[in-house]
N, C-alpha and C. Protein backbone atom coordinates (compact mmCIF):
# COMPACT_ATOMS: atom_id res chain seq x y z
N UNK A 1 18.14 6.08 -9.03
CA UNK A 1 17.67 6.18 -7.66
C UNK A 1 17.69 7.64 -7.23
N UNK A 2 16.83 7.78 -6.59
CA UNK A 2 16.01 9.36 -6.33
C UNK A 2 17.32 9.72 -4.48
N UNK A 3 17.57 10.65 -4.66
CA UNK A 3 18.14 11.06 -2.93
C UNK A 3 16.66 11.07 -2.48
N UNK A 4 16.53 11.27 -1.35
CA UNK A 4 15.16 11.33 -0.45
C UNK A 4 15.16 12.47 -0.15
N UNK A 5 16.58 13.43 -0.16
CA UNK A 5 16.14 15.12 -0.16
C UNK A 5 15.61 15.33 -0.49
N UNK A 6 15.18 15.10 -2.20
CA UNK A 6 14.66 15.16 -3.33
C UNK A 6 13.28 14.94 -3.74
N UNK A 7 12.91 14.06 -2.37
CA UNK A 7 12.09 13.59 -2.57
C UNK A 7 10.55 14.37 -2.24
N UNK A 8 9.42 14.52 -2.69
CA UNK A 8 8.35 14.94 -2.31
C UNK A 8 7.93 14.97 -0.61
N UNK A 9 7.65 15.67 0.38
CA UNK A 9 7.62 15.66 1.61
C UNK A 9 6.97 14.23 2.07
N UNK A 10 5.50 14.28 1.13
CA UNK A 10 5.06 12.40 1.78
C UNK A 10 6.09 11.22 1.48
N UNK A 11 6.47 11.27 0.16
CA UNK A 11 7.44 10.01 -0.32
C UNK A 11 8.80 10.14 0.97
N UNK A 12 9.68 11.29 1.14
CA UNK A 12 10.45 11.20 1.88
C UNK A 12 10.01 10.43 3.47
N UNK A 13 8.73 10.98 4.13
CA UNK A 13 8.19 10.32 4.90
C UNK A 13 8.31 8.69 5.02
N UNK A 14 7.92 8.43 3.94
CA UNK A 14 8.01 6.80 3.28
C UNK A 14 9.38 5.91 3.14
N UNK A 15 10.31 6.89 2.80
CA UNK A 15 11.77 6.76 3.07
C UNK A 15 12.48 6.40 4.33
N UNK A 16 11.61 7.38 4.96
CA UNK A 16 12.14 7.51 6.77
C UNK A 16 12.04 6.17 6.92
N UNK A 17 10.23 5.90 6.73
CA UNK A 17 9.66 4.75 7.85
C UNK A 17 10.51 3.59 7.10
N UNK A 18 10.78 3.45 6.10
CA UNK A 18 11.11 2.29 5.45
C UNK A 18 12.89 1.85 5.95
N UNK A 19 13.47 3.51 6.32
CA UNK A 19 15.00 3.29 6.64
C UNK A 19 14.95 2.89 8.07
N UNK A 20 14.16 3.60 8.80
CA UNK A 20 13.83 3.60 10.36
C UNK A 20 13.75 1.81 10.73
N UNK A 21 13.04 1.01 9.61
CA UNK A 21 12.56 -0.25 9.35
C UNK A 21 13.78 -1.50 9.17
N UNK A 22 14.99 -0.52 8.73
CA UNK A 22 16.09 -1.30 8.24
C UNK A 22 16.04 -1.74 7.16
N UNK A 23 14.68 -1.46 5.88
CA UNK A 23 14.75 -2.11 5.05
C UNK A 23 15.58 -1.36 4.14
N UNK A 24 16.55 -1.75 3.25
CA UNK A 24 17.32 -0.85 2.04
C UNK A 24 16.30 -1.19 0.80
N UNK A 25 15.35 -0.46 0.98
CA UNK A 25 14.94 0.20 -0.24
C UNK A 25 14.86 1.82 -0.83
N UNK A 26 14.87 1.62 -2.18
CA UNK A 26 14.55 3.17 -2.12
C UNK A 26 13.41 3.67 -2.90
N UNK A 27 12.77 4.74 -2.47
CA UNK A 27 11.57 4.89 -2.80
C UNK A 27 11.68 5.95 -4.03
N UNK A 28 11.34 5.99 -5.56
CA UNK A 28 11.54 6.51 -6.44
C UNK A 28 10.10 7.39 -7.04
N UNK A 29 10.95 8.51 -8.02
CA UNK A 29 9.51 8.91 -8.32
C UNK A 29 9.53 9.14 -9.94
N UNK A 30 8.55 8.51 -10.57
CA UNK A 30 8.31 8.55 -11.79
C UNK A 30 7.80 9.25 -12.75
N UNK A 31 8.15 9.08 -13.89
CA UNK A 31 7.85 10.30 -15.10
C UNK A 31 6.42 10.43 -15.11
N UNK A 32 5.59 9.12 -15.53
CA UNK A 32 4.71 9.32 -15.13
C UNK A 32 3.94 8.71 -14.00
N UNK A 33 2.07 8.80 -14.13
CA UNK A 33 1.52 8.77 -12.98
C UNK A 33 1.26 7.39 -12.66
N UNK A 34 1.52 6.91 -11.07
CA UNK A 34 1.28 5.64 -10.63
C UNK A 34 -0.03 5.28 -9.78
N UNK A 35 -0.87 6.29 -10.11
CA UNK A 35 -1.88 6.44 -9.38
C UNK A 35 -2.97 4.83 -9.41
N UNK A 36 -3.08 4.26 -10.77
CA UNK A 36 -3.69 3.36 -10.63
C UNK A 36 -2.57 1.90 -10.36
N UNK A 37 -3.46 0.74 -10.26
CA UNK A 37 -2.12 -0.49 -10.78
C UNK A 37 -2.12 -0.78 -12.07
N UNK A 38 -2.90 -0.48 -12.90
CA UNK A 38 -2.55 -0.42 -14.35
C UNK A 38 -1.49 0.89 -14.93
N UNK A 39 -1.48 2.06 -14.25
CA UNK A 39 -0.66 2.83 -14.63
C UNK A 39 0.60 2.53 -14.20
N UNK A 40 0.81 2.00 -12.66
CA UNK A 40 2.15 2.01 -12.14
C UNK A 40 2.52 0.76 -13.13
N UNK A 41 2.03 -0.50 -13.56
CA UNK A 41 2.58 -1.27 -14.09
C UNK A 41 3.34 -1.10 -15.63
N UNK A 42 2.22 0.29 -15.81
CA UNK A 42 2.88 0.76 -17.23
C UNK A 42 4.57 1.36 -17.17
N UNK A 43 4.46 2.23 -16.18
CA UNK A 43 5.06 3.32 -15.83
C UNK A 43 6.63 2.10 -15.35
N UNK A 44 6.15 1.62 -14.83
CA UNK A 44 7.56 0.69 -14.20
C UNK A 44 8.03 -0.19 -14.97
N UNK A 45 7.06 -0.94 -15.61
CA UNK A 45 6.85 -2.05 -16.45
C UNK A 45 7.06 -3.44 -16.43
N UNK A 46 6.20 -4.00 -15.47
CA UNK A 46 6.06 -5.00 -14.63
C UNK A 46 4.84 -4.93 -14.27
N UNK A 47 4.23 -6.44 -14.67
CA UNK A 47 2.58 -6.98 -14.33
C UNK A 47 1.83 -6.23 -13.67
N UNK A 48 0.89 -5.88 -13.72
CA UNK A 48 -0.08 -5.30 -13.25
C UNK A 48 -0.15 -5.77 -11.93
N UNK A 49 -0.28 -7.56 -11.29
CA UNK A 49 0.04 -8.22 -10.65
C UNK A 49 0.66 -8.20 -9.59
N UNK A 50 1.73 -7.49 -10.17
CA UNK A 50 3.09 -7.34 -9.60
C UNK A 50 2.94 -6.07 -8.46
N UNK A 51 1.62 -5.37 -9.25
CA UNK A 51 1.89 -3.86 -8.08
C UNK A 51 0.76 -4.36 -6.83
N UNK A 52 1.56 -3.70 -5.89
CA UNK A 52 1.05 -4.06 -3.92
C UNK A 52 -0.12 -2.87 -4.09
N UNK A 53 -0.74 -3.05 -4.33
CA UNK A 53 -2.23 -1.58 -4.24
C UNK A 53 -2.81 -1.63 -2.66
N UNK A 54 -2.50 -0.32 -2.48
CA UNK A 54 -3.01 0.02 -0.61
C UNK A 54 -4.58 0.48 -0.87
N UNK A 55 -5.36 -0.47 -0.21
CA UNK A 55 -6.87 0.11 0.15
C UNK A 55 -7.36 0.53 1.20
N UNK A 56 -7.65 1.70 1.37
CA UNK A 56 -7.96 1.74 3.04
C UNK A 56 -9.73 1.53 2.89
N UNK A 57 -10.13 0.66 3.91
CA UNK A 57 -11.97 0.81 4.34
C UNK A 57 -12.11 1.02 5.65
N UNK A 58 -13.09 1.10 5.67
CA UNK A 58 -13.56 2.16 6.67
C UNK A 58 -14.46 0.88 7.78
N UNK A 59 -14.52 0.49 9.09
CA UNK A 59 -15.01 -0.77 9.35
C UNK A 59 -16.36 0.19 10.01
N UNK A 60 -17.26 -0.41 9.64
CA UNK A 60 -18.65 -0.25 9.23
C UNK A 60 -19.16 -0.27 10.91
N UNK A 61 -18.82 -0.98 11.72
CA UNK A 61 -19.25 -0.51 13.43
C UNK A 61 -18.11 0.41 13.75
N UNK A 62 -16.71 -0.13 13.94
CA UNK A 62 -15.77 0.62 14.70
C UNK A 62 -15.12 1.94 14.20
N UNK A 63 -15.38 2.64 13.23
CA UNK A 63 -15.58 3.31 12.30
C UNK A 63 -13.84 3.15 11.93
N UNK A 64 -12.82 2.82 12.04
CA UNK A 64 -11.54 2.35 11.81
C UNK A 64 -11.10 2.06 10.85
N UNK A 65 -9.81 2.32 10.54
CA UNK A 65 -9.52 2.62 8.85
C UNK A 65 -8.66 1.01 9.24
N UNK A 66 -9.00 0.60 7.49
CA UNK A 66 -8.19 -1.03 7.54
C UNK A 66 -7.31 -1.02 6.58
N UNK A 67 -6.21 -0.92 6.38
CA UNK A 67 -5.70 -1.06 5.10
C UNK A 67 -5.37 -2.64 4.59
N UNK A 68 -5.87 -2.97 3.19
CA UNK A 68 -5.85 -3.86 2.66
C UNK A 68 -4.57 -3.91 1.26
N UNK A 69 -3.19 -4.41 1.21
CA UNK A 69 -2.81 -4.35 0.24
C UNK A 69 -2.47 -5.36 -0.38
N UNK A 70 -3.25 -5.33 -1.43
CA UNK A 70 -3.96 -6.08 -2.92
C UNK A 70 -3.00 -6.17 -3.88
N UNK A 71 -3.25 -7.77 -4.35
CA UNK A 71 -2.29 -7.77 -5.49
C UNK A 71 -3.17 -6.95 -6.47
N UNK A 72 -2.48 -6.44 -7.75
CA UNK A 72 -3.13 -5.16 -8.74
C UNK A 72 -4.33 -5.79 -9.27
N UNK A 73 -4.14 -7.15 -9.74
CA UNK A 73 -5.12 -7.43 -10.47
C UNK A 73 -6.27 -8.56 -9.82
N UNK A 74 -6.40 -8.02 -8.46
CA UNK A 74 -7.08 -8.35 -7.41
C UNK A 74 -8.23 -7.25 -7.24
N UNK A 75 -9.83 -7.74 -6.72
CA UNK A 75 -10.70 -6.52 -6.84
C UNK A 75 -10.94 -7.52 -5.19
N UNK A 76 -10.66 -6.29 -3.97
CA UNK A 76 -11.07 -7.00 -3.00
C UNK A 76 -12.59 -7.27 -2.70
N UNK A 77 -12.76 -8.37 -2.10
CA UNK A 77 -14.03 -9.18 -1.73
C UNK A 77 -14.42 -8.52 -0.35
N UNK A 78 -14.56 -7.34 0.29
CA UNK A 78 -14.92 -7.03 1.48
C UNK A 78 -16.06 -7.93 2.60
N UNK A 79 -16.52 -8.30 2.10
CA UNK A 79 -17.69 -9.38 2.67
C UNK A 79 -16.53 -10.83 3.19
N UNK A 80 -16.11 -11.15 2.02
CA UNK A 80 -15.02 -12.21 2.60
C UNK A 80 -14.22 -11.74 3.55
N UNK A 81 -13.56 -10.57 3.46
CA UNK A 81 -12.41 -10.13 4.57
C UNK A 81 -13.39 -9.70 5.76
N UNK A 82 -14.18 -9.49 5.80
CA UNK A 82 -14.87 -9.01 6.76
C UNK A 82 -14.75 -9.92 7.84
N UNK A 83 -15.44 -11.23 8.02
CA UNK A 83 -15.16 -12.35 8.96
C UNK A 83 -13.83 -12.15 9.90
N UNK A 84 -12.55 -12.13 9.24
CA UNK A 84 -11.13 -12.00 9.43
C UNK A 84 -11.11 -10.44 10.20
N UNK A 85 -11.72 -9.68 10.12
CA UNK A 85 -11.33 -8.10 10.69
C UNK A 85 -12.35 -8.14 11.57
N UNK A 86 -13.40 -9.05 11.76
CA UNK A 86 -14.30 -8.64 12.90
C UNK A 86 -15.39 -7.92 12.81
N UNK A 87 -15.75 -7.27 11.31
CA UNK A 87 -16.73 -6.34 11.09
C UNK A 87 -17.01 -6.50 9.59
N UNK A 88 -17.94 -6.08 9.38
CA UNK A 88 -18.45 -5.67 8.04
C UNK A 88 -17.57 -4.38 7.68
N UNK A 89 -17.11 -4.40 5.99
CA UNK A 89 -16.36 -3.25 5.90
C UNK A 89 -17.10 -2.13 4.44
N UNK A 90 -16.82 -0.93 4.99
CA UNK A 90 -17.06 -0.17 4.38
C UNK A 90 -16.34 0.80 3.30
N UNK A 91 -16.57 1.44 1.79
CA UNK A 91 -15.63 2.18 1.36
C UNK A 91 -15.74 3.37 2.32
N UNK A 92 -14.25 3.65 2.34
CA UNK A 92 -13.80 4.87 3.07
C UNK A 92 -13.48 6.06 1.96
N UNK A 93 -14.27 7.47 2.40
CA UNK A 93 -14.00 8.75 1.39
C UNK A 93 -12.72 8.76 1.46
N UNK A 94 -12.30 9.70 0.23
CA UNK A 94 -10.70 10.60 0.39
C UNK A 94 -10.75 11.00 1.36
N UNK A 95 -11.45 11.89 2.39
CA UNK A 95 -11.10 12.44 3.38
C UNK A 95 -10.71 11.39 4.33
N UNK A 96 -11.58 10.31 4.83
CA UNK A 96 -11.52 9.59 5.88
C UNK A 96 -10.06 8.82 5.54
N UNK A 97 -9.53 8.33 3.75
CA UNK A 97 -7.92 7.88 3.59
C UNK A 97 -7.17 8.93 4.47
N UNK A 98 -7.21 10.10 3.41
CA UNK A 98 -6.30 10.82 3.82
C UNK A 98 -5.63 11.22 5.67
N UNK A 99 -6.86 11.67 6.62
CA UNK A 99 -6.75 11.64 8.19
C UNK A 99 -6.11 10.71 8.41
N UNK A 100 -7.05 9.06 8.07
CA UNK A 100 -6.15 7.80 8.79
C UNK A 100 -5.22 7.73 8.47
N UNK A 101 -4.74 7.87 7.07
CA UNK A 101 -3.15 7.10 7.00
C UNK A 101 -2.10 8.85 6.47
N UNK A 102 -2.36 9.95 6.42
CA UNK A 102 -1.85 10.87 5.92
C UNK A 102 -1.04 11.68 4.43
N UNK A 103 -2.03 10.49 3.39
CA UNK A 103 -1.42 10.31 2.26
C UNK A 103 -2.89 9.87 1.37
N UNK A 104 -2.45 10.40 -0.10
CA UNK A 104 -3.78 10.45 -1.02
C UNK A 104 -4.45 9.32 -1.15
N UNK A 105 -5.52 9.43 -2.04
CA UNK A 105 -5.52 7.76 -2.82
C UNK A 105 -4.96 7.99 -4.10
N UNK A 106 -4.26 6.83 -4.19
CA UNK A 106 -3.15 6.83 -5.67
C UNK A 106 -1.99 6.90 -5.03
N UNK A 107 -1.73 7.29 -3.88
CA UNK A 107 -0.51 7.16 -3.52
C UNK A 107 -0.49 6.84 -2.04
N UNK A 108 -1.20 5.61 -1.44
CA UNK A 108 -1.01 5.56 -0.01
C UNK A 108 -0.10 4.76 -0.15
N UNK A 109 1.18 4.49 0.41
CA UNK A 109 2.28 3.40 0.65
C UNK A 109 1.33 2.74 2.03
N UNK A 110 2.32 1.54 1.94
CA UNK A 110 1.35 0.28 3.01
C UNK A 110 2.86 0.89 4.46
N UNK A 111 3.44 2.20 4.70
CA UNK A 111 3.91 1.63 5.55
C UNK A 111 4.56 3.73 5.52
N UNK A 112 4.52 3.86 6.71
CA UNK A 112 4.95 5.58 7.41
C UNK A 112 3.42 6.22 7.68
N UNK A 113 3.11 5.44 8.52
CA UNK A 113 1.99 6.30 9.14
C UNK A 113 1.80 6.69 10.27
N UNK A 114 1.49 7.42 10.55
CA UNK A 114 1.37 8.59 12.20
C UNK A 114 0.78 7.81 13.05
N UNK A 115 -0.13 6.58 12.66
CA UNK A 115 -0.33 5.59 13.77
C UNK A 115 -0.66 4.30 13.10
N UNK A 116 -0.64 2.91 14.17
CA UNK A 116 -0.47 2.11 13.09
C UNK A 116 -2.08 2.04 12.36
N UNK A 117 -2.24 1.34 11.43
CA UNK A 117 -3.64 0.83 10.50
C UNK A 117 -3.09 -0.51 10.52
N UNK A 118 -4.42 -1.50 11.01
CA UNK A 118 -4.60 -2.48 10.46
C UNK A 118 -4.58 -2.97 9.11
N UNK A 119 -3.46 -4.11 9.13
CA UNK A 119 -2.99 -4.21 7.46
C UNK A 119 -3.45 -5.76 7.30
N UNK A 120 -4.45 -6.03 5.84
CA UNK A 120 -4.31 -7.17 6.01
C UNK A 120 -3.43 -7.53 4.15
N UNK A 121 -2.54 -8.46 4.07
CA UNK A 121 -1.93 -8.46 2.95
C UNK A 121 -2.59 -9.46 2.41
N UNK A 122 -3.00 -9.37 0.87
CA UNK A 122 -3.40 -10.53 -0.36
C UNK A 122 -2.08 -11.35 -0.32
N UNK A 123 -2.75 -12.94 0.00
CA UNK A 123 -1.96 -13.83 -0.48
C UNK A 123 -1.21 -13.86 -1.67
N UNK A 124 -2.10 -13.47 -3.16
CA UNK A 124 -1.50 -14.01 -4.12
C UNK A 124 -0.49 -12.78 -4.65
N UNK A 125 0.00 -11.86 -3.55
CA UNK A 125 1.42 -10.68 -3.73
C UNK A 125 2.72 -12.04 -3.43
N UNK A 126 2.69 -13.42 -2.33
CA UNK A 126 3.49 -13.63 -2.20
C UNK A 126 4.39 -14.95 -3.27
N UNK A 127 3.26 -14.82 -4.48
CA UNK A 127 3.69 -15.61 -5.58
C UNK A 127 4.83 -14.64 -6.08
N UNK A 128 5.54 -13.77 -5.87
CA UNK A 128 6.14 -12.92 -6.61
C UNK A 128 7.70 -12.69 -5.64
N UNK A 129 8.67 -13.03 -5.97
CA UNK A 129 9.79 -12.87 -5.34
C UNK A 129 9.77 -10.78 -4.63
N UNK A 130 9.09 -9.90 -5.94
CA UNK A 130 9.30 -8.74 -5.47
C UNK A 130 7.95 -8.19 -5.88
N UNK A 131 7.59 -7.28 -5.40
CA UNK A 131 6.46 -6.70 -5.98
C UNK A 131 6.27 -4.96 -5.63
N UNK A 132 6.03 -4.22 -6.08
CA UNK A 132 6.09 -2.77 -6.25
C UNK A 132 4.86 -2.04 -5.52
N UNK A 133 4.97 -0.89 -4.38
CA UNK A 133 4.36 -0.47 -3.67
C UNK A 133 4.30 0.75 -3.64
N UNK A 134 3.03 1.65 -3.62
CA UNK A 134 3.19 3.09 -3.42
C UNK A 134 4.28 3.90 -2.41
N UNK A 135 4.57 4.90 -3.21
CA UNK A 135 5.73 5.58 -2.41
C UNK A 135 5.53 7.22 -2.25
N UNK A 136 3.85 7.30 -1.46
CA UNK A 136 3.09 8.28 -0.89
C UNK A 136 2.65 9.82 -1.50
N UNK A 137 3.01 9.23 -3.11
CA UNK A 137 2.66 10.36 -4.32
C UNK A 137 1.32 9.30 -5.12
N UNK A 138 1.29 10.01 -6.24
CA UNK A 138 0.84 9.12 -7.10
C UNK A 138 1.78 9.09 -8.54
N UNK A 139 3.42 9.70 -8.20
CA UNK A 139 4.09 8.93 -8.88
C UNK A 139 5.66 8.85 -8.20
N UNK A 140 5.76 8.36 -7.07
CA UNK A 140 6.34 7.44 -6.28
C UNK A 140 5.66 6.15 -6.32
N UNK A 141 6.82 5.31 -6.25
CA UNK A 141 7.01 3.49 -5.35
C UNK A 141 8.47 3.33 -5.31
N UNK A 142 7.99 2.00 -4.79
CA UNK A 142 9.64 1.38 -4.04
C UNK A 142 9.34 -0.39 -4.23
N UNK A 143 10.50 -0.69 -4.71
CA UNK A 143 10.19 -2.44 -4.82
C UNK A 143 10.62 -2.79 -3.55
N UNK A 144 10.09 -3.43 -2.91
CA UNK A 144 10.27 -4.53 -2.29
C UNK A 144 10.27 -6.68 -2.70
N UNK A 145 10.69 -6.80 -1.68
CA UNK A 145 10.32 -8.18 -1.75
C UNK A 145 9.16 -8.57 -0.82
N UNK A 146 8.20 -9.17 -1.72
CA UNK A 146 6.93 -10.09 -1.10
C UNK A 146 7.14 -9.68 0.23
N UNK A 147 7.71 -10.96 0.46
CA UNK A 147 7.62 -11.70 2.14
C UNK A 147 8.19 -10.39 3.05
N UNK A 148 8.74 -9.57 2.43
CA UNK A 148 9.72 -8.57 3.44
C UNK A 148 8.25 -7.97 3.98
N UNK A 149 7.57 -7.21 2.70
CA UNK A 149 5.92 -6.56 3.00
C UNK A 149 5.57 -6.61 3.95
N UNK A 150 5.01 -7.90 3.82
CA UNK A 150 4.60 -8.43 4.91
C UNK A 150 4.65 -8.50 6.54
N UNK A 151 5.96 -8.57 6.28
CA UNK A 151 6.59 -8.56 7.62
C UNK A 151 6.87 -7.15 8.29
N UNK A 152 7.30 -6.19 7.28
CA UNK A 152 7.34 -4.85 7.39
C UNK A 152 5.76 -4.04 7.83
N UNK A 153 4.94 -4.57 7.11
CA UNK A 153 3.61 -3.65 8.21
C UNK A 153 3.26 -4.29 9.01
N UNK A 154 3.02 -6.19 9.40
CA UNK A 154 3.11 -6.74 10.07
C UNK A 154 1.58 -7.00 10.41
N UNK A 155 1.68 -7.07 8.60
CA UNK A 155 0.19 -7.23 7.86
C UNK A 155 -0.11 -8.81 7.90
N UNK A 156 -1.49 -9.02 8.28
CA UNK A 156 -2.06 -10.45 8.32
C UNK A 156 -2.27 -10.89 6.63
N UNK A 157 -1.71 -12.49 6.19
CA UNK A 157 -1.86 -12.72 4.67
C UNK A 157 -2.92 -13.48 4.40
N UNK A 158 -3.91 -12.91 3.47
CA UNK A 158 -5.30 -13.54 3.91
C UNK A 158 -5.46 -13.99 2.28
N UNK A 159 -6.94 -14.50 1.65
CA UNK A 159 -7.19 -14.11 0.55
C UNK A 159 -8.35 -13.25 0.70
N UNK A 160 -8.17 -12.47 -0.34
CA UNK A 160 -8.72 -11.16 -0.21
C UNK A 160 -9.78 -11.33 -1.38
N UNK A 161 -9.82 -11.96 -2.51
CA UNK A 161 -10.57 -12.01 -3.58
C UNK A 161 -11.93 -12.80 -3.41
């Protein structure tokens, strides 16, 4: 386990919101890169499945960043989620991630952001007692448990596929 001194300025960020949260996790950073969910699953070594992948889109009228976090081996259905968010959704550039939530792609954590984002969570993350989430690098995460996720961004659980 990593101190959070230690930690990269975004991941420590991630630390805060997560301690600020009451949750005791800790957010770690790895040898190698967790940028995809096939890499973090390598890197940690645990199902592909298993990793919480943060998507941000971009909603296609309200121009508003949505974050969607996906089980790994989930390719979201935007047309389906769309109904549920009220809009048709759009991919959002690196730039437009980065402003809304203040963190890359490959490493957005679902939770320390400067304001909130609409979160909607994939059902099939809560088949999993714990499941592994970016920790605002692209080689940071932090395990959590499922249901905690959830409750912690205070993300709607939809199916997303």
């Amino acid at each position: 386990m990593d101190d959070s001194s230690r930690l990269p300025t975004s991941s420590a960020r991630v630390q805060a919101a997560l301690d600020a949260a009451g949750v005791a996790v800790t957010v770690v950073t790895m040898p190698a890169t967790t940028r995809t969910a096939q890499e973090a699953a390598d890197a940690i070594g645990c199902t592909v499945a298993e990793i919480a992948k943060s998507l941000v889109f971009r909603g296609a009228t309200t121009g508003k960043p949505v974050l969607v976090i996906a089980s790994g081996v989930n390719r979201v259905n935007e047309q389906a989620l769309a109904p549920h968010v009220g809009e048709p959704l759009g991919k959002a550039s690196a730039d437009f991630v980065r402003e809304a939530t203040g963190y890359a792609i490959g490493g957005v954590p679902p939770v320390g952001f400067a304001q909130p984002v609409e979160t909607w969570i994939d059902e099939d993350l809560l088949r999993f007692e714990h499941v592994w989430a970016a920790g605002g690098t692209p080689f940071a995460v932090f395990r959590i448990e499922a249901a905690r996720l959830a409750e912690l961004t205070g993300g709607r659980v939809v199916g997303v596929k």
